[in-house]
Protein backbone atom coordinates (compact mmCIF):
# COMPACT_ATOMS: atom_id res chain seq x y z
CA UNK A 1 13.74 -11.34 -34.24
CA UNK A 2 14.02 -11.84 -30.36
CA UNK A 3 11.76 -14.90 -30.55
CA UNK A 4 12.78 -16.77 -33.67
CA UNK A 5 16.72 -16.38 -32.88
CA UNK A 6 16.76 -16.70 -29.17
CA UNK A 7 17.06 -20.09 -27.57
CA UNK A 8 15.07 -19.05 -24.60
CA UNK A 9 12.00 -18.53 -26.39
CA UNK A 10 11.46 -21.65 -29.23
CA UNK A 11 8.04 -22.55 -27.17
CA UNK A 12 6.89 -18.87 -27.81
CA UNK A 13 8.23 -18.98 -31.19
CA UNK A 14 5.93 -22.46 -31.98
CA UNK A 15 3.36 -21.13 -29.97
CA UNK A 16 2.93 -18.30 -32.33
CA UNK A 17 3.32 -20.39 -35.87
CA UNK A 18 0.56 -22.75 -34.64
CA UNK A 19 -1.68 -20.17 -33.89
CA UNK A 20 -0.88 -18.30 -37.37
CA UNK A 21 0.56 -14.85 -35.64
CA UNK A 22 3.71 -15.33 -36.56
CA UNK A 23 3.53 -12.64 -39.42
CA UNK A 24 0.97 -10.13 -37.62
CA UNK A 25 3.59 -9.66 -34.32
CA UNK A 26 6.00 -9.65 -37.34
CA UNK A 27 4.31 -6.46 -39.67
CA UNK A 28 2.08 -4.81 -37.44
CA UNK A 29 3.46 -1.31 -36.51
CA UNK A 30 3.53 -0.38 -32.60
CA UNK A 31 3.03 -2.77 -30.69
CA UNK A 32 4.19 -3.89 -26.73
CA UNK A 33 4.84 -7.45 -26.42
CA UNK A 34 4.73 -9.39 -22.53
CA UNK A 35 7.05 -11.69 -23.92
CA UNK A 36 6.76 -15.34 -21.67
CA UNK A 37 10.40 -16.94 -22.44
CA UNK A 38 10.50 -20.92 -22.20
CA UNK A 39 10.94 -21.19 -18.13
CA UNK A 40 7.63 -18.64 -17.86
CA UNK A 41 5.63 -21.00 -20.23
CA UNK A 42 6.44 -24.59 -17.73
CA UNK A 43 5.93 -22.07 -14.35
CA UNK A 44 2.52 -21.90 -15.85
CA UNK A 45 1.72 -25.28 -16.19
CA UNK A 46 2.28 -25.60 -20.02
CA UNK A 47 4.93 -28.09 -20.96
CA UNK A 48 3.84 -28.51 -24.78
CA UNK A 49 1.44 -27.30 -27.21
CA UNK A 50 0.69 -30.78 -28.27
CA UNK A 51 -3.34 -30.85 -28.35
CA UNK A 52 -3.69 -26.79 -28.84
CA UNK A 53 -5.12 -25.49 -31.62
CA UNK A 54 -5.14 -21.93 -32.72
CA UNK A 55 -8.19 -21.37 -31.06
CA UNK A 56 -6.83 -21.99 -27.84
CA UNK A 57 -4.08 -20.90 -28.40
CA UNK A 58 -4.97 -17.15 -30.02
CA UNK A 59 -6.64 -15.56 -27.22
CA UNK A 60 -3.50 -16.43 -24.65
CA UNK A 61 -1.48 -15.09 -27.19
CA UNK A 62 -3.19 -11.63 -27.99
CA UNK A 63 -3.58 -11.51 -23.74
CA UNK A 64 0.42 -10.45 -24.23
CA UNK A 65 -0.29 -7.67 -26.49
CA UNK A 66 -0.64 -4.19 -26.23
CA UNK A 67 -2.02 -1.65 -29.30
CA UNK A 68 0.41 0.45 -28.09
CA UNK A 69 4.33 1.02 -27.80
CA UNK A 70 4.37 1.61 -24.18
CA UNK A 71 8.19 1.39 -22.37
CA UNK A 72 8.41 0.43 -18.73
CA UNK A 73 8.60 4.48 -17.52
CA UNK A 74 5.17 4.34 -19.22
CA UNK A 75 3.11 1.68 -17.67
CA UNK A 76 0.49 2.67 -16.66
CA UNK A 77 -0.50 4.26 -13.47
CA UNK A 78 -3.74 2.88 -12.79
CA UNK A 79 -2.44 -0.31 -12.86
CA UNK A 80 -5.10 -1.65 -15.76
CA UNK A 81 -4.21 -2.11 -19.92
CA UNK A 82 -6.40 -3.68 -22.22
CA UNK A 83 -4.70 -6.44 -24.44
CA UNK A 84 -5.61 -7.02 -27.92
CA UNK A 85 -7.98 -10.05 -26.72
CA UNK A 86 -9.62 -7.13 -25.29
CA UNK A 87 -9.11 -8.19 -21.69
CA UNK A 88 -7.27 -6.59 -19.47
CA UNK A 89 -3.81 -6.81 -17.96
CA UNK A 90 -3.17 -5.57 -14.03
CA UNK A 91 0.23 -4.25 -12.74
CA UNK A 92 1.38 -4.07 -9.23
CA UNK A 93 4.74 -2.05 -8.90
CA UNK A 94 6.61 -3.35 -6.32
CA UNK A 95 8.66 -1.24 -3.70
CA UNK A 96 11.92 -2.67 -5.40
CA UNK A 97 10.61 -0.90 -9.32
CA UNK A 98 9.87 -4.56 -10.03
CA UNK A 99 6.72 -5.28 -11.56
CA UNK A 100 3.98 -8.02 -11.64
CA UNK A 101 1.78 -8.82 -14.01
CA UNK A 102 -1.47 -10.02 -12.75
CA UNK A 103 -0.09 -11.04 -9.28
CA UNK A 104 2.51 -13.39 -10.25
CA UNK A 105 4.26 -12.77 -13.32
CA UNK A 106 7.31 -10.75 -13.26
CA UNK A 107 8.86 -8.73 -15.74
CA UNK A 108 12.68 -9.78 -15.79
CA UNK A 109 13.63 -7.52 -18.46
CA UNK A 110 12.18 -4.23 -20.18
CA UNK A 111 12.32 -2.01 -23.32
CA UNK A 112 13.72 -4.35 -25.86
CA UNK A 113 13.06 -2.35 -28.59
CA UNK A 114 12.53 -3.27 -32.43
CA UNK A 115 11.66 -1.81 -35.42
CA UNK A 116 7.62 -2.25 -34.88
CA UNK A 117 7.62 -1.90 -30.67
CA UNK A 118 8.82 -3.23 -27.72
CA UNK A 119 9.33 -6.16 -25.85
CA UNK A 120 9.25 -6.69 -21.87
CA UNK A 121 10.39 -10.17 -20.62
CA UNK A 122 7.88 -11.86 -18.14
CA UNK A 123 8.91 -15.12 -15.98
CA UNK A 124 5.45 -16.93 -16.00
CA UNK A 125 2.75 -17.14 -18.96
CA UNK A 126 -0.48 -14.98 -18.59
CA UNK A 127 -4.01 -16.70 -18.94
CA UNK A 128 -6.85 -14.83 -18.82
CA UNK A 129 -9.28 -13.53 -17.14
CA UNK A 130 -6.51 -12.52 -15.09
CA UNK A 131 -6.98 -14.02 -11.74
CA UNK A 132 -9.00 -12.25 -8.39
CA UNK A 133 -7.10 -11.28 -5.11
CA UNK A 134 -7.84 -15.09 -3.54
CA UNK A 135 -7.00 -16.93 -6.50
CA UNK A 136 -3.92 -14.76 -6.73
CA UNK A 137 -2.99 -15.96 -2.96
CA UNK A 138 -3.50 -19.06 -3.78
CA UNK A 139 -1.01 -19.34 -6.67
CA UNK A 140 1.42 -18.02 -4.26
CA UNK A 141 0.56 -20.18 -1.76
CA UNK A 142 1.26 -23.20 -4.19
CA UNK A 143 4.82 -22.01 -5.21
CA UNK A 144 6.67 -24.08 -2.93
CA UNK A 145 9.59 -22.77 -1.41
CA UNK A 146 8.84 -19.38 -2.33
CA UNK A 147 5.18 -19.79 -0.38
CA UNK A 148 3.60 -16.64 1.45
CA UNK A 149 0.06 -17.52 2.10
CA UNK A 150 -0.19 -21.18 2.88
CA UNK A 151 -1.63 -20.52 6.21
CA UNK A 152 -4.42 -17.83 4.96
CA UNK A 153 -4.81 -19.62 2.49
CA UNK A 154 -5.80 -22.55 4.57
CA UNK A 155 -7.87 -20.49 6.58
CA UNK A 156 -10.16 -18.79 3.63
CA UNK A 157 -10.68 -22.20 1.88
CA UNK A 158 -11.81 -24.17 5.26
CA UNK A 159 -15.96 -24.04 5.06
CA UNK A 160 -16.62 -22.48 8.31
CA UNK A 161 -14.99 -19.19 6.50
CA UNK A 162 -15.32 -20.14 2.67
CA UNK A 163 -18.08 -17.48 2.64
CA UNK A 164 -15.46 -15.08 3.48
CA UNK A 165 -13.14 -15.70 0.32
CA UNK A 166 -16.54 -15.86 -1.76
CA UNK A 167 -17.50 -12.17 0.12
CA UNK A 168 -13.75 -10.96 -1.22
CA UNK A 169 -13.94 -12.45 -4.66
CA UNK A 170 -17.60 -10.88 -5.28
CA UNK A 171 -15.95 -7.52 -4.54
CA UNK A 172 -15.69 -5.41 -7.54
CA UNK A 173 -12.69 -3.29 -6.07
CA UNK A 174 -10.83 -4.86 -2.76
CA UNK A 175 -7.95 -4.25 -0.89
CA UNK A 176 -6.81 -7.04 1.27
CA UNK A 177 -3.50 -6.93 3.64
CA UNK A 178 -2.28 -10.44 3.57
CA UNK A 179 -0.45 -11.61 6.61
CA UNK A 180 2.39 -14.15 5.19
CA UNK A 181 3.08 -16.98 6.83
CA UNK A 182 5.60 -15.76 9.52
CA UNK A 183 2.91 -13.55 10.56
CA UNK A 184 0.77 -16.25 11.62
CA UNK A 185 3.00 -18.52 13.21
CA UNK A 186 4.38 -15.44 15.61
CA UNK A 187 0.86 -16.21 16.94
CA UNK A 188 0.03 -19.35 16.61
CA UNK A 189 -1.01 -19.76 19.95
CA UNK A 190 -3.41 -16.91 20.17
CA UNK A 191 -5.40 -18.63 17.26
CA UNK A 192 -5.43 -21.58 19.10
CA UNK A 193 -7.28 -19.51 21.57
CA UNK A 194 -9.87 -17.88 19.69
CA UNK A 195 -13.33 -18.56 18.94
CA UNK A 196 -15.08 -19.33 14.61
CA UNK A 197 -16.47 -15.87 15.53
CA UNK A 198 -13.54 -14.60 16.41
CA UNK A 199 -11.12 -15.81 13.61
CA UNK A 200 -13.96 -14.57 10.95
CA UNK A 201 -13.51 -10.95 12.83
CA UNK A 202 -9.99 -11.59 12.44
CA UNK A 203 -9.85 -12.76 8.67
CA UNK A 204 -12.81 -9.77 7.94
CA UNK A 205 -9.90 -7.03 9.61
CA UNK A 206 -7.73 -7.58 6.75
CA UNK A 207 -9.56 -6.78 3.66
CA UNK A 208 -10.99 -3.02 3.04
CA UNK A 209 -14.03 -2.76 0.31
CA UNK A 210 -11.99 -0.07 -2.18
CA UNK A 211 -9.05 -0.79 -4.90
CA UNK A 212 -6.00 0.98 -2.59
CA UNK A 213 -2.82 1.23 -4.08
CA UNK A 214 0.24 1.93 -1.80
CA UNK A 215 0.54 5.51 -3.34
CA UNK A 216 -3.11 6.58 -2.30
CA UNK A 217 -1.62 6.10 1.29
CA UNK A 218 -1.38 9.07 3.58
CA UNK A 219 0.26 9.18 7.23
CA UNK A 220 -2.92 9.43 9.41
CA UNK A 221 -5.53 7.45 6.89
CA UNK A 222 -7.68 5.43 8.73
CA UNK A 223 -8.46 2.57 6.64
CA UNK A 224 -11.85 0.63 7.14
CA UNK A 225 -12.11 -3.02 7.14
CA UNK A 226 -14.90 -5.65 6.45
CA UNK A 227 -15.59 -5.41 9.80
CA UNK A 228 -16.32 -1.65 10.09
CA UNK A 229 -13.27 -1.59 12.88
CA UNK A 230 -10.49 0.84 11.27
CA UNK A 231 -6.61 0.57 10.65
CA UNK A 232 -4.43 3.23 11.04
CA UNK A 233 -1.46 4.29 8.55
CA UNK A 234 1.36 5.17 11.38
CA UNK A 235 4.09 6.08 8.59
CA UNK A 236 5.37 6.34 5.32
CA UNK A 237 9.04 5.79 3.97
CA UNK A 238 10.67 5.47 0.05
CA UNK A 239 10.95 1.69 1.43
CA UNK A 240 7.75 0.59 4.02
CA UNK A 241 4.16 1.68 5.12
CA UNK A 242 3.84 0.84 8.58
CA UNK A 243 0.07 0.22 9.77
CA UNK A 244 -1.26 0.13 13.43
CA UNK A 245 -4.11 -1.87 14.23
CA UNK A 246 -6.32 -2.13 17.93
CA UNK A 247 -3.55 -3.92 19.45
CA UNK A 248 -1.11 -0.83 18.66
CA UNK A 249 1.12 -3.43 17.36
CA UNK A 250 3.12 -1.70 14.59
CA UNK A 251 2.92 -3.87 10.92
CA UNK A 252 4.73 -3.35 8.21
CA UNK A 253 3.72 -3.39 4.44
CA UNK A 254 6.29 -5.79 3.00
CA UNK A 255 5.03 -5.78 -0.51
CA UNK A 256 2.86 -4.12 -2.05
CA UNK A 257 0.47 -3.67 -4.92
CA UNK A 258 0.67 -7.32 -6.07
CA UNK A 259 -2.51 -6.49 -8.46
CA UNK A 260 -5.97 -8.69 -9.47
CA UNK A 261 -8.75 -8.25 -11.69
CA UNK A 262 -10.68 -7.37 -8.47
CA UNK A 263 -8.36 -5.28 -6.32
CA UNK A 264 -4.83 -5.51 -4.52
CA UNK A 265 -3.07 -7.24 -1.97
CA UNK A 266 -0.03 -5.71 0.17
CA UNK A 267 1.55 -8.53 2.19
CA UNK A 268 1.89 -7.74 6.00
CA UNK A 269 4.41 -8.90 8.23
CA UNK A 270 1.99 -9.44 11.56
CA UNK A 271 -1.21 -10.00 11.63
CA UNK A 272 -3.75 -7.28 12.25
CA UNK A 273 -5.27 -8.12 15.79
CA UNK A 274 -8.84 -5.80 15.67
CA UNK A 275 -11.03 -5.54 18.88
CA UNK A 276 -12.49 -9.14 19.75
């Protein structure tokens, strides 16, 4: 009902007749629907369905899908649920009870329910495989106004350091802290100072080989980076996590648990200075 008679979600709606699903979201009995409205399906890059063929357009489809009825009080914890295309789905819950799907789709509204499940709005289409921690930064690095990572970004893709971001992305379970870009231009002139060696320490101090959600956090943790030097968890409040790294510079945790197929990234708001 919500996609055929809603305006805001005609590409779904088309999407789901060409791929011949129509009647199965329709009559199959408890189910949990990621529903993309039109504005999710053009942040994604797809403007029309001219060219797609049920076979393309199938597994997207099923990658919204849960087996399940599952409200938004009932995500689940661990982050990870497996679609009906039998891949999975990763969910970062964000410090404001916001959530993201796979880094960098949001759900905008939750628990519609109908007669055969539920359906929770997202604001940008899912593709799988769902994307790693780097390609994850760089989506957000590409959203324009709304960038966070241009500069690390920049800095993992240059070739003196690409073996860095392939190091990450090999990773089965990662935690990186991602300095946004504020963070790097407070100390812009200290880069300018430092030595390849010395920026790979740098970039290697902000990524910890173990999945690390927020709540696994304790006052006191000392987390261990890529480049065996630690990071220590100073505090914890209902609204930040406030690390301190070698320079006893305090940083705080401005989101968190934006979530990949291969780990999680909490954005920073300095960047983590280790011993050089």
């Amino acid at each position: 009902e919500v996609v055929l008679f809603e305006k805001d979600f005609t590409i779904l709606a088309a999407a789901l007749r060409k791929a011949e699903l129509l009647d199965v979201v329709s009559t199959t009995d408890n189910l949990t629907v990621f529903a993309p409205d039109n504005a999710a399906f053009v942040a994604a890059g797809i403007t029309s369905l001219e060219g797609l063929e049920k076979e393309d357009l199938t597994p997207v489809l099923t990658y919204h899908v849960l087996g399940a009825v599952v409200k938004a009080a009932d995500l689940p914890a661990s982050g990870i649920a497996e679609t009906l295309n039998g891949e999975n789905i990763y969910l970062g819950y964000l410090y404001n009870n916001g959530v993201l799907i796979n880094g960098v789709s949001q759900v905008t509204a939750v628990d519609i329910e109908k007669s055969n499940g539920v359906i929770h709005v997202i604001n940008r289409t899912l593709v799988p495989p769902a994307p790693n921690v780097v390609e994850i930064a760089a989506i957000l690095a590409d959203a324009g106004d709304a960038s966070e990572f241009t500069f690390l970004v920049s800095l993992l893709t240059a070739p003196e350091y690409s073996d860095i971001a392939e190091a990450i992305i090999a990773e089965p379970n990662i935690t990186v802290f991602a300095p946004t870009d504020a963070a790097f231009e407070a100390i812009i002139d200290l880069i300018g100072t430092l030595t390849e060696e010395q920026i790979r320490t740098v970039l290697t101090y902000h990524a910890a080989g173990a999945r690390v959600f927020a709540e696994d956090l304790n006052v006191g943790d000392n987390i261990t980076m890529l480049n065996l030097q630690d990071v220590r968890v100073k505090s914890i409040s209902d609204t930040e996590i406030v690390l301190e790294d070698k320079s006893d510079e305090d940083t705080v945790v401005i989101i968190k648990n934006v979530h990949g197929s291969n780990g999680v990234i909490h954005a920073i708001d300095k960047v983590l200075i280790p011993n050089l």
